[in-house]
Protein backbone atom coordinates (compact mmCIF):
# COMPACT_ATOMS: atom_id res chain seq x y z
CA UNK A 1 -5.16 -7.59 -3.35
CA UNK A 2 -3.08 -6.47 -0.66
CA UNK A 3 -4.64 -3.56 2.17
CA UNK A 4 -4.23 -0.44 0.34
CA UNK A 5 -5.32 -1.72 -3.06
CA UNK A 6 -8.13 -2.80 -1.60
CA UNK A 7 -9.10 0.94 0.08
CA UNK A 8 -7.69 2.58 -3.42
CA UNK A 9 -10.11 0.82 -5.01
CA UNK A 10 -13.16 1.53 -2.78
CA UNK A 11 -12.53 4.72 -3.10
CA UNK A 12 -12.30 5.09 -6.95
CA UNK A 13 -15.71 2.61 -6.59
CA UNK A 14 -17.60 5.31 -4.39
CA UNK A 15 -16.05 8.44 -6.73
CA UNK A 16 -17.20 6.45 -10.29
CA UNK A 17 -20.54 5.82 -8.48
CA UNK A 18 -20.84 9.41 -7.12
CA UNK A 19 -20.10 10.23 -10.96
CA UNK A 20 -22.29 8.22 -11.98
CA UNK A 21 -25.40 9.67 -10.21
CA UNK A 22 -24.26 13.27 -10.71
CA UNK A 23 -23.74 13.23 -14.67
CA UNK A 24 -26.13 12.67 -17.36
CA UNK A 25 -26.06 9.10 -18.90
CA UNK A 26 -23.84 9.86 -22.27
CA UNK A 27 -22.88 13.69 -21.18
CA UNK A 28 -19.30 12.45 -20.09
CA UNK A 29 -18.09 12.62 -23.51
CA UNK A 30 -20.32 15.41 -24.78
CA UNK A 31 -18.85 17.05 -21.56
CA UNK A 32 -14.91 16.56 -22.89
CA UNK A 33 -15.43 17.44 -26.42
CA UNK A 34 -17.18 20.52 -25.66
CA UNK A 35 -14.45 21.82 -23.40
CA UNK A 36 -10.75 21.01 -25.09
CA UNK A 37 -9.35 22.24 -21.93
CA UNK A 38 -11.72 20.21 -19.24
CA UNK A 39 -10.32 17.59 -21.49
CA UNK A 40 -6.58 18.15 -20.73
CA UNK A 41 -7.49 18.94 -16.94
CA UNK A 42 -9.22 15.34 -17.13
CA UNK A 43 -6.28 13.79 -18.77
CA UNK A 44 -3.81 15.63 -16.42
CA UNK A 45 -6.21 14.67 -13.09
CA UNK A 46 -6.14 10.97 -14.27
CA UNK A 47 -2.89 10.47 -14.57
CA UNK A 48 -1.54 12.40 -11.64
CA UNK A 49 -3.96 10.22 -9.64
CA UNK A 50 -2.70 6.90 -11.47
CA UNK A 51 1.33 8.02 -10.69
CA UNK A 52 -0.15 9.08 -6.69
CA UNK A 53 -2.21 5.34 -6.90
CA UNK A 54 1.52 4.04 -7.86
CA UNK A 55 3.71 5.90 -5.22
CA UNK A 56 1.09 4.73 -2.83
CA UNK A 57 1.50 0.98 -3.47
CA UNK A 58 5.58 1.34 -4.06
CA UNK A 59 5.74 2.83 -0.21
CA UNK A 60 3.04 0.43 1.13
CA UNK A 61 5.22 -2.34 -0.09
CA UNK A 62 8.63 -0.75 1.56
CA UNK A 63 6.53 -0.19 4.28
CA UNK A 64 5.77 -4.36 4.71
CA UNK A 65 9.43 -5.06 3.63
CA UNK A 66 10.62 -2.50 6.64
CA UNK A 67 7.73 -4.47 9.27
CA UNK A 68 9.57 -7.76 8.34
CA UNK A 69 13.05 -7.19 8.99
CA UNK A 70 11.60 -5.48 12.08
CA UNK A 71 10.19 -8.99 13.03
CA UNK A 72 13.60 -11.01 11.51
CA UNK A 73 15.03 -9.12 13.81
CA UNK A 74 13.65 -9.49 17.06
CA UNK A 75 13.41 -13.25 16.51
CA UNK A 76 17.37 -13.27 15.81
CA UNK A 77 17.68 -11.48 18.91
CA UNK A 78 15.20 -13.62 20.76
CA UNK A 79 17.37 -16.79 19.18
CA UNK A 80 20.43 -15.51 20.07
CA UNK A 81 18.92 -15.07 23.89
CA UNK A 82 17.79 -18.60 23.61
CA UNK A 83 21.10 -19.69 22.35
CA UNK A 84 23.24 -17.74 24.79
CA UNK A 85 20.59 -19.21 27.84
CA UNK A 86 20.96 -22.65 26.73
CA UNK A 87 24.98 -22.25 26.21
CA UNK A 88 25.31 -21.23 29.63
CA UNK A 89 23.16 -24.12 31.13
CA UNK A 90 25.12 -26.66 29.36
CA UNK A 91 28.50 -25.17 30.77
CA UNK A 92 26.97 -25.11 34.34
CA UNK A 93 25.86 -28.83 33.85
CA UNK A 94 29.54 -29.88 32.49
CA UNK A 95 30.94 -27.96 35.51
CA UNK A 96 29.37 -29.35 38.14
């Protein structure tokens, strides 16, 4: 479980929980078939937070794939340096 799942998921833990303590044992479903439209607004709120849950994961992972060719490329650059250093040592040593 990478980072943000793990945050996504305390989050979802604390808002079941605060559900939990704030609704009646069995009213959940005595709550939805009651109201047809709470129902839909449920329906609608869980999946909008599922696709948002989603996005949030697709970007986090662009977001790690961006950090390492950040990183690839300062270590090319710092190889290249390296490279380039020792190049110029070895023509000084054949000159002289």
């Amino acid at each position: 479980m990478n980072p943000v799942e793990r945050v996504l998921h305390q989050e979802l833990t604390g808002l079941l929980d605060r559900l939990a303590t704030s609704i009646p044992e069995g009213s959940f479903e005595a709550i939805r078939s009651a109201s047809p439209t709470l129902k839909t607004r449920l329906d609608d709120a869980d999946a909008k937070l599922a696709a948002v849950r989603e996005s949030l994961l697709d970007s986090y992972g662009r977001w790690r794939r961006a950090l390492e060719d950040l990183e690839n490329l300062w270590a090319l650059g710092a190889w290249r340096s390296t490279a380039a250093e020792e190049s110029t040592e070895q023509s000084a040593a054949l000159a002289a």
